[in-house]
PDB file of N, CA and C in Angstrom:
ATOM      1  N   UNK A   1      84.784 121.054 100.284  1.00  0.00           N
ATOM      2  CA  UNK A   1      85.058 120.007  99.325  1.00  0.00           C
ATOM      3  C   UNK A   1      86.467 119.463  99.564  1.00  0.00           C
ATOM      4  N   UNK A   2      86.643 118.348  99.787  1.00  0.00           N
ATOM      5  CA  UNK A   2      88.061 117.619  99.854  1.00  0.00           C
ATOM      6  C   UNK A   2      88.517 117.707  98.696  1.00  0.00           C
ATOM      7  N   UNK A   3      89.552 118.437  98.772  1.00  0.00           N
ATOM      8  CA  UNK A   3      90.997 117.860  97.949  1.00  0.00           C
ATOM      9  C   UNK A   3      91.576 116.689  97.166  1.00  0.00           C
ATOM     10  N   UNK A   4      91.663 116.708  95.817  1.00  0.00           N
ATOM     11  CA  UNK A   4      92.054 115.342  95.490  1.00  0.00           C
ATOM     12  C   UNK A   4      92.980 115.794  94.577  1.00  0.00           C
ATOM     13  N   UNK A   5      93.734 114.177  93.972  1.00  0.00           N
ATOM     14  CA  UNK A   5      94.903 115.013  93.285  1.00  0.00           C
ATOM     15  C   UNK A   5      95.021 113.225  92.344  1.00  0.00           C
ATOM     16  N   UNK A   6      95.256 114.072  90.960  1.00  0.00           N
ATOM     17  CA  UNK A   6      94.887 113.138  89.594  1.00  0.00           C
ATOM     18  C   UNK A   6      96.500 112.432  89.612  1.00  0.00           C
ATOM     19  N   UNK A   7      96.241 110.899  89.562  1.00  0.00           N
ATOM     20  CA  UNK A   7      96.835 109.959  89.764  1.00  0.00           C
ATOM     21  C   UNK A   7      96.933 108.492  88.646  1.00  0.00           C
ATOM     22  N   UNK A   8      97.448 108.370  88.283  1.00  0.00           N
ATOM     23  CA  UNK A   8      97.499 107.348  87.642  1.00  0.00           C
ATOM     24  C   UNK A   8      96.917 106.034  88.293  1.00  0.00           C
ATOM     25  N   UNK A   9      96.461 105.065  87.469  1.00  0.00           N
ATOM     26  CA  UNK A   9      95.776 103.768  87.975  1.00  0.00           C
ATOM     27  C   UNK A   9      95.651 102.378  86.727  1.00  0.00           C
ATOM     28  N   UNK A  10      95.852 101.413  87.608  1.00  0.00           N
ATOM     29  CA  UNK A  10      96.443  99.882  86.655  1.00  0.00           C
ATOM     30  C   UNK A  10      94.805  99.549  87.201  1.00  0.00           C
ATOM     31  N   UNK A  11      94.442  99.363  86.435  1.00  0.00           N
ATOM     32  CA  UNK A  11      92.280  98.551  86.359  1.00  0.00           C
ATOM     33  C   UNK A  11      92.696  97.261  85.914  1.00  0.00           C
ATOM     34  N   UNK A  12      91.967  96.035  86.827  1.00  0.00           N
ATOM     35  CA  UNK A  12      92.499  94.605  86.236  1.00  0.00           C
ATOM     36  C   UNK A  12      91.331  94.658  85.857  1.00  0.00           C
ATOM     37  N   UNK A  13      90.624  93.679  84.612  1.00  0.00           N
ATOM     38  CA  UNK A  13      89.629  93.541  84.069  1.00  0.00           C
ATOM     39  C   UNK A  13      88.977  92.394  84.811  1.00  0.00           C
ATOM     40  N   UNK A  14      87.815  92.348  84.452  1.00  0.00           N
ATOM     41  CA  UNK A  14      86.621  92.605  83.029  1.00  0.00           C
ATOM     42  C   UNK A  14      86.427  93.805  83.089  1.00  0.00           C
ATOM     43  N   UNK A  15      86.269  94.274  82.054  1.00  0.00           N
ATOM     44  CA  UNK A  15      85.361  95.598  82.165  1.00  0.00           C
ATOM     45  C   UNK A  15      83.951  95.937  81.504  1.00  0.00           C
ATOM     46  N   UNK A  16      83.480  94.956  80.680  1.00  0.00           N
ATOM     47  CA  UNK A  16      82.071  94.771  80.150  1.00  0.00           C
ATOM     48  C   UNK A  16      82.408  96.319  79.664  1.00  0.00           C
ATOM     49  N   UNK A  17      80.961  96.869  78.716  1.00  0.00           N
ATOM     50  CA  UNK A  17      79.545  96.589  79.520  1.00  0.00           C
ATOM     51  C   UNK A  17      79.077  95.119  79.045  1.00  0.00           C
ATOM     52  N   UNK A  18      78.300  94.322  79.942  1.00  0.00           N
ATOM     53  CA  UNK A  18      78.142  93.738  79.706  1.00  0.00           C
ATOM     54  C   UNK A  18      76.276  93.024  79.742  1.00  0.00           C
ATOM     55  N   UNK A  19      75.320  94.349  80.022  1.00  0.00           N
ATOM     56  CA  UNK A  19      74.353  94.497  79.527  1.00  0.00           C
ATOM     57  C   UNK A  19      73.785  93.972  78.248  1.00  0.00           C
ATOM     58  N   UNK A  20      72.948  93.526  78.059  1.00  0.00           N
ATOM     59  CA  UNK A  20      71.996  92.657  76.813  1.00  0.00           C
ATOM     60  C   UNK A  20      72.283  91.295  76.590  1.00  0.00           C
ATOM     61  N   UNK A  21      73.978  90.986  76.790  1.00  0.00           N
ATOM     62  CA  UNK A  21      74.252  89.995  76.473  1.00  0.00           C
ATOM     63  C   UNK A  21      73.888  88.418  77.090  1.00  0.00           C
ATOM     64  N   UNK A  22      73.377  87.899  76.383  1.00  0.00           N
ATOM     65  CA  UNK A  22      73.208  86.229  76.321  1.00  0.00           C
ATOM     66  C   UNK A  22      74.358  85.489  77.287  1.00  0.00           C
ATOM     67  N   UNK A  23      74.275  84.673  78.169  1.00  0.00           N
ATOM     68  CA  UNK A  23      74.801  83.924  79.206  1.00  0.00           C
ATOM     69  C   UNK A  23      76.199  83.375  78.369  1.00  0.00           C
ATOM     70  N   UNK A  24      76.262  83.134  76.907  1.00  0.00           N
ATOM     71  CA  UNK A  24      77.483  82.697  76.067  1.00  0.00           C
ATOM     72  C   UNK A  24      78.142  83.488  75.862  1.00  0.00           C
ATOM     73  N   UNK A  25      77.604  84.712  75.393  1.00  0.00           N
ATOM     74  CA  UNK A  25      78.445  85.788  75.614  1.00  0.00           C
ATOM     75  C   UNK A  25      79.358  86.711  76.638  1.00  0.00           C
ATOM     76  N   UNK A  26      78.589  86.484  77.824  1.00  0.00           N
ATOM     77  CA  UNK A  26      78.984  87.055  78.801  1.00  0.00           C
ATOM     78  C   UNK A  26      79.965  86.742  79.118  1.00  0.00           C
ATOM     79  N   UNK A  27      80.545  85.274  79.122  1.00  0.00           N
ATOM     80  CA  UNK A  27      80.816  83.928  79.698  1.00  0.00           C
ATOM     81  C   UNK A  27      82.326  84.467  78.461  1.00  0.00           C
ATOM     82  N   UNK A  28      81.777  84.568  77.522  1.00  0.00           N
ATOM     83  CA  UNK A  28      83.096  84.903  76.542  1.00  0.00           C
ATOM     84  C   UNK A  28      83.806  86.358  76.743  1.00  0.00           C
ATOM     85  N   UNK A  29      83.375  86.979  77.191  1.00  0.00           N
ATOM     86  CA  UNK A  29      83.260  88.296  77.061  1.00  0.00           C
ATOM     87  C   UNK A  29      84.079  88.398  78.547  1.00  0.00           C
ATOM     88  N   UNK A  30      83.864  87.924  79.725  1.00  0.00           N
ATOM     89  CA  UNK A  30      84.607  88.116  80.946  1.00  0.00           C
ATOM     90  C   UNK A  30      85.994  87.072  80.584  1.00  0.00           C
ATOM     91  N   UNK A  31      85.825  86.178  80.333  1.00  0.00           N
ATOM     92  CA  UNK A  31      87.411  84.867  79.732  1.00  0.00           C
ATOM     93  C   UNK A  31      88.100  85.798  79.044  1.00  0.00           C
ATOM     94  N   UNK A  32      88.125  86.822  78.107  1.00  0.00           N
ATOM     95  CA  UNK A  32      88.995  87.411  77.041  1.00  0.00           C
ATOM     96  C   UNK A  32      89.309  88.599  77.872  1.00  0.00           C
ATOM     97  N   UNK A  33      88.738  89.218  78.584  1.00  0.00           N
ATOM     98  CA  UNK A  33      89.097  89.945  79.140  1.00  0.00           C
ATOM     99  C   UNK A  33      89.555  90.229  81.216  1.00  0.00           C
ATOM    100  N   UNK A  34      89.531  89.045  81.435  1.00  0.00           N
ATOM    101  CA  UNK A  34      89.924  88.400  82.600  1.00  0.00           C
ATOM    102  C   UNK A  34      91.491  89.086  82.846  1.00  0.00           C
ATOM    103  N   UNK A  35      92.574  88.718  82.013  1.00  0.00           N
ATOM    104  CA  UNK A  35      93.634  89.522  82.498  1.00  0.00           C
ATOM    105  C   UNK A  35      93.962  90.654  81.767  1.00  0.00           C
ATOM    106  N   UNK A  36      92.941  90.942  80.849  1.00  0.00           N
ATOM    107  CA  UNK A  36      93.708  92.334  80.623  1.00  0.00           C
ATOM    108  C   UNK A  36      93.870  93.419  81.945  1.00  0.00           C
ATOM    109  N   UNK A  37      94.669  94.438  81.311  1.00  0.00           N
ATOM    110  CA  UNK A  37      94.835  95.731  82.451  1.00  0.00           C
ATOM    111  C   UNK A  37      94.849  96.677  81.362  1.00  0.00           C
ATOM    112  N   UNK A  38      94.266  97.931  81.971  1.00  0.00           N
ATOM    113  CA  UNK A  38      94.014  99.389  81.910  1.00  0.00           C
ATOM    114  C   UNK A  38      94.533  99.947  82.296  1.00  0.00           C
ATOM    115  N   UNK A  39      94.901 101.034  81.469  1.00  0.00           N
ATOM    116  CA  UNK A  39      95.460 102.648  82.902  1.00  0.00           C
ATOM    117  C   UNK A  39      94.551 103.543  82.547  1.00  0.00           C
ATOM    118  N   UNK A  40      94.167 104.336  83.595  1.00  0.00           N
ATOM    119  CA  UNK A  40      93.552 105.451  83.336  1.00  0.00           C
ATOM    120  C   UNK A  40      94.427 106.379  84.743  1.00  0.00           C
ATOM    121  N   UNK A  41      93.035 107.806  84.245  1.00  0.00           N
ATOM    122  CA  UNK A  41      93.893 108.901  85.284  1.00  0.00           C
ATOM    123  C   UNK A  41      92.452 108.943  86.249  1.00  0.00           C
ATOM    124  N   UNK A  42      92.831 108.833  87.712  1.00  0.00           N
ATOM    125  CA  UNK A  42      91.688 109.055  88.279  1.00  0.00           C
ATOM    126  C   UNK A  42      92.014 110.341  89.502  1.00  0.00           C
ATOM    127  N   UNK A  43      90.928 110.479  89.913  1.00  0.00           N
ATOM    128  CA  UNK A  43      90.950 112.276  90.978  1.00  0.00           C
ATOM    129  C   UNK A  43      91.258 110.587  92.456  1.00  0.00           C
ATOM    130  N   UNK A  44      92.191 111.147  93.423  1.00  0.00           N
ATOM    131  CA  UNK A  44      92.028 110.415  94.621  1.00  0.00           C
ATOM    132  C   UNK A  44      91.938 111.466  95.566  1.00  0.00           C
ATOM    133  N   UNK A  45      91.431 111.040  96.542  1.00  0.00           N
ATOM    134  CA  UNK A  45      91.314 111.919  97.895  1.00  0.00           C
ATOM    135  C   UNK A  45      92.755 112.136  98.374  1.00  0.00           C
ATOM    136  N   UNK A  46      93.247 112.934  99.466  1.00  0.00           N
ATOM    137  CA  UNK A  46      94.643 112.456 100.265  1.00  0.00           C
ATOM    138  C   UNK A  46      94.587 111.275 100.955  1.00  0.00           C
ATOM    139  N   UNK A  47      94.152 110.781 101.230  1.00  0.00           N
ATOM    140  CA  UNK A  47      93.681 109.273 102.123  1.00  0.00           C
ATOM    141  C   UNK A  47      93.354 108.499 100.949  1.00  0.00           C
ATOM    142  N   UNK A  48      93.230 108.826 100.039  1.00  0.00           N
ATOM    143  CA  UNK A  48      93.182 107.298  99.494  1.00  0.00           C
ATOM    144  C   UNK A  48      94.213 107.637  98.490  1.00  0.00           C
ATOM    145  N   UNK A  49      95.190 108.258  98.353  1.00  0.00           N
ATOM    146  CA  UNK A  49      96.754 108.785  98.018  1.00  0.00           C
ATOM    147  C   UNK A  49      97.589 108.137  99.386  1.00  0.00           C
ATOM    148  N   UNK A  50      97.196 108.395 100.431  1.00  0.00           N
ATOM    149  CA  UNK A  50      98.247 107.962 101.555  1.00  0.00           C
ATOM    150  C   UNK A  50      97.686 106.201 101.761  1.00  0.00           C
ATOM    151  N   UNK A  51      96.747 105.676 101.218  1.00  0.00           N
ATOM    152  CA  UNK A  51      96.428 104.266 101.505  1.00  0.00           C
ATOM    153  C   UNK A  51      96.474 103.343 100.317  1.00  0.00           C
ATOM    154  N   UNK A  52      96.508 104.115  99.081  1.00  0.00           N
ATOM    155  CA  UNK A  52      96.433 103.201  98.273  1.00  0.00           C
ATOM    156  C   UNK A  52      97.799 102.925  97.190  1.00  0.00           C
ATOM    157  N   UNK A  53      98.006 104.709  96.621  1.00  0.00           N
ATOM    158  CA  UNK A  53      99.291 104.837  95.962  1.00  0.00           C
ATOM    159  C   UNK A  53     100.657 104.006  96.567  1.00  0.00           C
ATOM    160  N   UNK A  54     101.080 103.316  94.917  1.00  0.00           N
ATOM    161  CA  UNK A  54     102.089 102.359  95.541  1.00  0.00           C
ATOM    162  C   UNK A  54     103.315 103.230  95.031  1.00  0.00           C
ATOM    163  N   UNK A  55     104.496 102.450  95.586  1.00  0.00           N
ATOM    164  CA  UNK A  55     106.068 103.255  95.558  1.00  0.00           C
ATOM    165  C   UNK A  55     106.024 103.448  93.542  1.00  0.00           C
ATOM    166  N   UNK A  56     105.408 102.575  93.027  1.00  0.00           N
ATOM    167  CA  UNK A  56     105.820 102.827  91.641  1.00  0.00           C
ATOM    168  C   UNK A  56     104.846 103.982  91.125  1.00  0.00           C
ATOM    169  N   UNK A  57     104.441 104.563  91.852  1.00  0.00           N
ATOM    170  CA  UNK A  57     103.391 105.867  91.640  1.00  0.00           C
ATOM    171  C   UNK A  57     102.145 105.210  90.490  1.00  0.00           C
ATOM    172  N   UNK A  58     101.748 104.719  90.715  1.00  0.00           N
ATOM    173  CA  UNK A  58     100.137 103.591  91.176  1.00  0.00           C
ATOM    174  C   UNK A  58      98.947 103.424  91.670  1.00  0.00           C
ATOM    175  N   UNK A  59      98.154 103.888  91.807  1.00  0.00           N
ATOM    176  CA  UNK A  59      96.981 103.090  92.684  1.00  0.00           C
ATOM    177  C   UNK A  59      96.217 101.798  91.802  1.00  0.00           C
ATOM    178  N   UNK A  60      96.424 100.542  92.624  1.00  0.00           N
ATOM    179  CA  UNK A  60      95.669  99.540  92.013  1.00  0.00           C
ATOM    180  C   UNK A  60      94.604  99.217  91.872  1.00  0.00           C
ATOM    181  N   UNK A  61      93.434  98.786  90.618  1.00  0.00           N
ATOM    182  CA  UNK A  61      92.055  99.171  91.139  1.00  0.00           C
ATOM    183  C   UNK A  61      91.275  97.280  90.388  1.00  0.00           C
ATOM    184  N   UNK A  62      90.515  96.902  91.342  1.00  0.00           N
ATOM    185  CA  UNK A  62      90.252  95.705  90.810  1.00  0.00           C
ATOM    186  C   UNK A  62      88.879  95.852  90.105  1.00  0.00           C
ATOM    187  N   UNK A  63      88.178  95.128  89.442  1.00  0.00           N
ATOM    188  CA  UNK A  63      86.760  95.042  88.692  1.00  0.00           C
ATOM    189  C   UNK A  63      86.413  93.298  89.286  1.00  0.00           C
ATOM    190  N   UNK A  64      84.919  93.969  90.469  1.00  0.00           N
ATOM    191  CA  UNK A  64      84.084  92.907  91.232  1.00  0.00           C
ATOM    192  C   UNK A  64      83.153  93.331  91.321  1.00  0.00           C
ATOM    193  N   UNK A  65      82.488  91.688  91.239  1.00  0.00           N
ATOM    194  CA  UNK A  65      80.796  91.785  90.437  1.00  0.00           C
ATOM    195  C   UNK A  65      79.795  91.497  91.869  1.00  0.00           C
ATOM    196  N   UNK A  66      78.820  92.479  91.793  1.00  0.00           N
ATOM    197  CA  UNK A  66      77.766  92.404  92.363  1.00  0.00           C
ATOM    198  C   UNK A  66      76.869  92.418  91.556  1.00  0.00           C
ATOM    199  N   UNK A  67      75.952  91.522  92.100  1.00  0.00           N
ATOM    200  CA  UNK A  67      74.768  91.239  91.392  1.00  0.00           C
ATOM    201  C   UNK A  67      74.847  91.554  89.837  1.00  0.00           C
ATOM    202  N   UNK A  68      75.906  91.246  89.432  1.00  0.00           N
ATOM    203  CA  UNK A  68      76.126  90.943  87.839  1.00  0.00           C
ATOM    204  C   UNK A  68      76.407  92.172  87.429  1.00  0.00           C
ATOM    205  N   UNK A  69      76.655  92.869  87.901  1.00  0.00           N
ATOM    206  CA  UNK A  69      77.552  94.476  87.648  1.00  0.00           C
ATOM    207  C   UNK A  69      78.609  94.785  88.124  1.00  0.00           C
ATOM    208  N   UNK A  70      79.372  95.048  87.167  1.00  0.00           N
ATOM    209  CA  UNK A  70      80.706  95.474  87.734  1.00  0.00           C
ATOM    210  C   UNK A  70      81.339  96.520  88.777  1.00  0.00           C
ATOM    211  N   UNK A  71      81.842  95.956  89.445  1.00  0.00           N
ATOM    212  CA  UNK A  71      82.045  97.695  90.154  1.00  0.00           C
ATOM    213  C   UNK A  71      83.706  97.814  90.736  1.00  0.00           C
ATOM    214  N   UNK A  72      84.596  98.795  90.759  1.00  0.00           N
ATOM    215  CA  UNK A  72      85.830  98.563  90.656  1.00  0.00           C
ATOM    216  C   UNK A  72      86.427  99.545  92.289  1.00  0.00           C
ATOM    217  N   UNK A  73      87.194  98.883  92.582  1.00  0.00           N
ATOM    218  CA  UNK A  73      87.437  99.093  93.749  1.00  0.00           C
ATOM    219  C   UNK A  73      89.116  99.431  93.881  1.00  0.00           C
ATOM    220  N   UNK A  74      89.674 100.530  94.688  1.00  0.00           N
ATOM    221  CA  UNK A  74      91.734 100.600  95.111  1.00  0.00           C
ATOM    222  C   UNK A  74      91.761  99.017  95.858  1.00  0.00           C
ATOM    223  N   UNK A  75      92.729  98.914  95.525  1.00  0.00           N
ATOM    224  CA  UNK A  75      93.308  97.629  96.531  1.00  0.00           C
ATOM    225  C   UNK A  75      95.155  97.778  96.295  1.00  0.00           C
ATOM    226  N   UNK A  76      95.261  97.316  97.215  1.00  0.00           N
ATOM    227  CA  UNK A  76      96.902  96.867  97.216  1.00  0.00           C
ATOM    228  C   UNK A  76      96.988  96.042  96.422  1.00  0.00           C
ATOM    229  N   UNK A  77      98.555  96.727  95.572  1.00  0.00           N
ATOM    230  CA  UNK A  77      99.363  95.875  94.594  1.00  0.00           C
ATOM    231  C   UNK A  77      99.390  94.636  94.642  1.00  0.00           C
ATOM    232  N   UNK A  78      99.439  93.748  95.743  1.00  0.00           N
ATOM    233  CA  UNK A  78     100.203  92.656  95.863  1.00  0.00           C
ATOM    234  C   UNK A  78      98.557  92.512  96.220  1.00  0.00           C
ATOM    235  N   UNK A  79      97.415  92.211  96.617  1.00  0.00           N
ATOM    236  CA  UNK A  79      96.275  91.751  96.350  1.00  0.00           C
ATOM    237  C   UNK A  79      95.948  91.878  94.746  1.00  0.00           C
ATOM    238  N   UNK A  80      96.294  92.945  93.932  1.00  0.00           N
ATOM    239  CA  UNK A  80      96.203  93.108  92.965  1.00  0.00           C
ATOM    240  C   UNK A  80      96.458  91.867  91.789  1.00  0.00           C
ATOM    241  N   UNK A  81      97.660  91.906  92.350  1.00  0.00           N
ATOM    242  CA  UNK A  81      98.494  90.885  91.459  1.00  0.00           C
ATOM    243  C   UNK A  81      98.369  89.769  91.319  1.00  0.00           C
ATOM    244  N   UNK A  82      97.647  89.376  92.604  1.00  0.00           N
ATOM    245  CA  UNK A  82      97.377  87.856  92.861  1.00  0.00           C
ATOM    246  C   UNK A  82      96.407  87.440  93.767  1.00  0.00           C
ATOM    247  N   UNK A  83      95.187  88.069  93.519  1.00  0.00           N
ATOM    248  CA  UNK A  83      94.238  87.760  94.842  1.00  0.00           C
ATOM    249  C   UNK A  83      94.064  86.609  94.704  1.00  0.00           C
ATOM    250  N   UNK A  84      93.872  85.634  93.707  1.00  0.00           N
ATOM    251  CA  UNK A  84      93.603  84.143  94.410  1.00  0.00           C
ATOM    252  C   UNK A  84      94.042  83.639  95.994  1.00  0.00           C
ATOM    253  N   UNK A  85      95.507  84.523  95.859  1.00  0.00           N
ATOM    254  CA  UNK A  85      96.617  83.678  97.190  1.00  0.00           C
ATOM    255  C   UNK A  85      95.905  84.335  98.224  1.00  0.00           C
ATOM    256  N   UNK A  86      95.313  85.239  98.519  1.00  0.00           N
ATOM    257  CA  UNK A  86      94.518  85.997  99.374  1.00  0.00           C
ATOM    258  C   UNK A  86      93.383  85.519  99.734  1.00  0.00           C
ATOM    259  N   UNK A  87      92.985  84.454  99.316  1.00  0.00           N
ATOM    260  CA  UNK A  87      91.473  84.215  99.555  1.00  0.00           C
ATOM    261  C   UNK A  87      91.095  83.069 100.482  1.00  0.00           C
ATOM    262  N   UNK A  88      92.170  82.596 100.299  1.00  0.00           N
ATOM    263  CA  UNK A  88      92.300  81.522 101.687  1.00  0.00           C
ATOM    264  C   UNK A  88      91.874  82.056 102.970  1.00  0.00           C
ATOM    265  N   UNK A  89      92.873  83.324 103.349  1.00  0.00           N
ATOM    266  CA  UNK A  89      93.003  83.544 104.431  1.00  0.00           C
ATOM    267  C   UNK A  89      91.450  84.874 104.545  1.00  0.00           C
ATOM    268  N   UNK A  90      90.943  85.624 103.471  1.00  0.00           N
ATOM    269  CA  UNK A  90      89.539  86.184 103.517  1.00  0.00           C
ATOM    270  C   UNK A  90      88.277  85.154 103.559  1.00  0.00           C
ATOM    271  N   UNK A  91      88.441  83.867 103.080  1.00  0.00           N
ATOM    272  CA  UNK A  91      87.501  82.727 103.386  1.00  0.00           C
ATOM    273  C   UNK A  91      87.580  82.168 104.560  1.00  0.00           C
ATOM    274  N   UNK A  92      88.715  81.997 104.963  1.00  0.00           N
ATOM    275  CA  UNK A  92      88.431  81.005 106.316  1.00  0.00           C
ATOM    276  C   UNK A  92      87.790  82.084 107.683  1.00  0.00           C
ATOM    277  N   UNK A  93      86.713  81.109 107.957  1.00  0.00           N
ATOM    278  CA  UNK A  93      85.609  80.529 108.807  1.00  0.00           C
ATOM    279  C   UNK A  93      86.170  81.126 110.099  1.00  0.00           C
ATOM    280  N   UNK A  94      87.475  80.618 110.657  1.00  0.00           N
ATOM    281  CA  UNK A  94      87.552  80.960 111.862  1.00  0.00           C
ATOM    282  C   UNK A  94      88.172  82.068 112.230  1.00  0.00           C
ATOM    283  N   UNK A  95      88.671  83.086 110.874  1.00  0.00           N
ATOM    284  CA  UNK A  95      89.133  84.320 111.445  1.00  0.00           C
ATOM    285  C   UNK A  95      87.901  84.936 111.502  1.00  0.00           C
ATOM    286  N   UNK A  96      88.041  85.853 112.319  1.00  0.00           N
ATOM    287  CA  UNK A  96      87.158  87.553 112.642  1.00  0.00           C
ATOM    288  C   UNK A  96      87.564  88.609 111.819  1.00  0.00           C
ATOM    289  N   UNK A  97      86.816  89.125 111.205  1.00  0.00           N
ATOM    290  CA  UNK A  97      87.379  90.007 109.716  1.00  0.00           C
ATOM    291  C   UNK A  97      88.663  91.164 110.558  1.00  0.00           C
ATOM    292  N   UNK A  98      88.710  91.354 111.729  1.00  0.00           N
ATOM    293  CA  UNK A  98      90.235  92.012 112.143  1.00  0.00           C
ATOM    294  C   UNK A  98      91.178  91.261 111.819  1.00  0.00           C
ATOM    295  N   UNK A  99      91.179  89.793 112.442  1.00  0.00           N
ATOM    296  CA  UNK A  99      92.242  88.736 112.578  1.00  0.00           C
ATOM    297  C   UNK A  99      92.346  88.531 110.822  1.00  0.00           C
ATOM    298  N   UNK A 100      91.140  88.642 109.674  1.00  0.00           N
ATOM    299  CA  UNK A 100      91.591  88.814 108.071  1.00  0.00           C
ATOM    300  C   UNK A 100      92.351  90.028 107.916  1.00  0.00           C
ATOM    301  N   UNK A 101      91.811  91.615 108.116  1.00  0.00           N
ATOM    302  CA  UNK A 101      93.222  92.264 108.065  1.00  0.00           C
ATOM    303  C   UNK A 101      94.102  92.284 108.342  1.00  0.00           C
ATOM    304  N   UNK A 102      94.312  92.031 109.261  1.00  0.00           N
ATOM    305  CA  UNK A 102      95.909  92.499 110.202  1.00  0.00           C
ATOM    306  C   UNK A 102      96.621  91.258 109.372  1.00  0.00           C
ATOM    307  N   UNK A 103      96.048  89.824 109.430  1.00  0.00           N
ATOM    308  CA  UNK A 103      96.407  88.771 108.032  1.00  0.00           C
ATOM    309  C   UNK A 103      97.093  89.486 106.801  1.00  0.00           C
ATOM    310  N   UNK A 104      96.212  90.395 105.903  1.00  0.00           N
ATOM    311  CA  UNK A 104      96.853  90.832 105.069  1.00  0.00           C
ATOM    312  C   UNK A 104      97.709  91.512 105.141  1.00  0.00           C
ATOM    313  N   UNK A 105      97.048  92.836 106.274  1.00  0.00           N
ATOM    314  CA  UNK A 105      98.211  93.578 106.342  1.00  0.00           C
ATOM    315  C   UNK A 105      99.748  92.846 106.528  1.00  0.00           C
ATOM    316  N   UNK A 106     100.063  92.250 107.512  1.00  0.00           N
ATOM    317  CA  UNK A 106     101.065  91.369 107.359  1.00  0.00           C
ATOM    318  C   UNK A 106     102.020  91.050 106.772  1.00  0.00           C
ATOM    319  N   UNK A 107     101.302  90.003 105.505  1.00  0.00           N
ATOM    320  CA  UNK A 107     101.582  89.717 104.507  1.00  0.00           C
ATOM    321  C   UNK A 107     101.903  90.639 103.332  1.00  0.00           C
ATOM    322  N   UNK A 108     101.516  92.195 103.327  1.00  0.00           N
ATOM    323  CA  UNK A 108     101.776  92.828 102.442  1.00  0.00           C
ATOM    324  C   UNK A 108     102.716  93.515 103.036  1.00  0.00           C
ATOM    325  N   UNK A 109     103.264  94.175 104.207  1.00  0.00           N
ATOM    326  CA  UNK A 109     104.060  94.343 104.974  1.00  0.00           C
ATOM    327  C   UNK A 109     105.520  93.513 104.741  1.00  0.00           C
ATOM    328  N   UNK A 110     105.096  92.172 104.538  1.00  0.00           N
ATOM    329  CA  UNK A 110     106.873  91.299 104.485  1.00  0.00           C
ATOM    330  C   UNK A 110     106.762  90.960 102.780  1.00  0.00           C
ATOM    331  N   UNK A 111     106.311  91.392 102.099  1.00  0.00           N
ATOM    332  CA  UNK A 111     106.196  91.525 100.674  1.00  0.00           C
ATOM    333  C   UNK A 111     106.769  92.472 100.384  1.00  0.00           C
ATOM    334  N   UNK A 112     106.392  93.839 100.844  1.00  0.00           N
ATOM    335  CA  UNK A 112     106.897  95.153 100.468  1.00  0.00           C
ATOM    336  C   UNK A 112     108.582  95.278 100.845  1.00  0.00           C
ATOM    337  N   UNK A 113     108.813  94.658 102.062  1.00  0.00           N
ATOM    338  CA  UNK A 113     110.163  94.417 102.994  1.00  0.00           C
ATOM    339  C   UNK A 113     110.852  93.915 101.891  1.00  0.00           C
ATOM    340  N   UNK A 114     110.864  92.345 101.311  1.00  0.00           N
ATOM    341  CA  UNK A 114     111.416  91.736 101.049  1.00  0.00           C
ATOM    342  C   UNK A 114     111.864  92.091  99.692  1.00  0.00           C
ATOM    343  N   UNK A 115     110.598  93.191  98.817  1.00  0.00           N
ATOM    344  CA  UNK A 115     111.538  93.789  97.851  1.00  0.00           C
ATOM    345  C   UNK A 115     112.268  95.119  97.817  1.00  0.00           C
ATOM    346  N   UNK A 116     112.016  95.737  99.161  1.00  0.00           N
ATOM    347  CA  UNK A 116     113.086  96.755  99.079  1.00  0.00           C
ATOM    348  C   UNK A 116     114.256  95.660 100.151  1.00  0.00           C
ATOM    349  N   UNK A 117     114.219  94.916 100.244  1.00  0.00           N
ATOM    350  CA  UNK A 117     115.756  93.948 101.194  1.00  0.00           C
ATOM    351  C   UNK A 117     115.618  94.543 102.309  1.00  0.00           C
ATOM    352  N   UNK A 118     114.978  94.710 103.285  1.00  0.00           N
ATOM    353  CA  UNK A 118     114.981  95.147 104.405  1.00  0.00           C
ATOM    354  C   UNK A 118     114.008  93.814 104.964  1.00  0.00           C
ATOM    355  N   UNK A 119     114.236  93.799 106.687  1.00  0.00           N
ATOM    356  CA  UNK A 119     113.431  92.571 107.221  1.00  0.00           C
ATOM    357  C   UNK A 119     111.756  93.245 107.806  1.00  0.00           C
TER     358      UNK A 119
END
């Protein structure tokens, strides 16, 4: 059994449930709760402690819908914070989903730099 070790975590919403509810409701029900955030305590693996945990002792976790169910996923802070700005470069057509990571990576790379002042 792998090893895990209980960690704190920022959940961006929705978080439903959002079962039974009527298309008006739903519709109301994801808008009100669109930016809230959560903390909870979750078990992480060491690998997803060495990939996800941020310097502010963190793991960031988003809430994305498949087939109309929620399901919540680690992601980096700075996707966290602002995936809209991210989606440009995960939509466009002519990257190859490597040429989209190494993209982010990147970008989260001279993000992280620029607030500890280092290049």
């Amino acid at each position: 059994m792998e090893r895990t070790r209980r960690c704190r975590v920022r959940i961006s919403g929705p978080f439903g449930p959002f079962d039974g509810m009527d298309p008006d409701e739903m519709f109301e029900a994801l808008e009100s709760e669109a930016h809230e955030v959560r903390e909870e305590e979750w078990d992480l693996t060491e690998d997803q402690v060495k990939q996800f945990l941020n310097d502010d002792g963190y793991a960031y976790v988003m809430t994305v819908f498949y087939d109309g169910k929620p399901r919540r996923f680690l992601t980096q802070k700075e996707i966290w914070e602002d995936p809209e700005s991210f989606a440009p470069t995960m939509n466009d057509p002519n990257l190859t989903p490597a040429q989209k990571a190494a993209a982010v990576e990147e970008r989260i790379r001279r993000s992280r730099a620029q607030r500890r002042g280092t290049p």
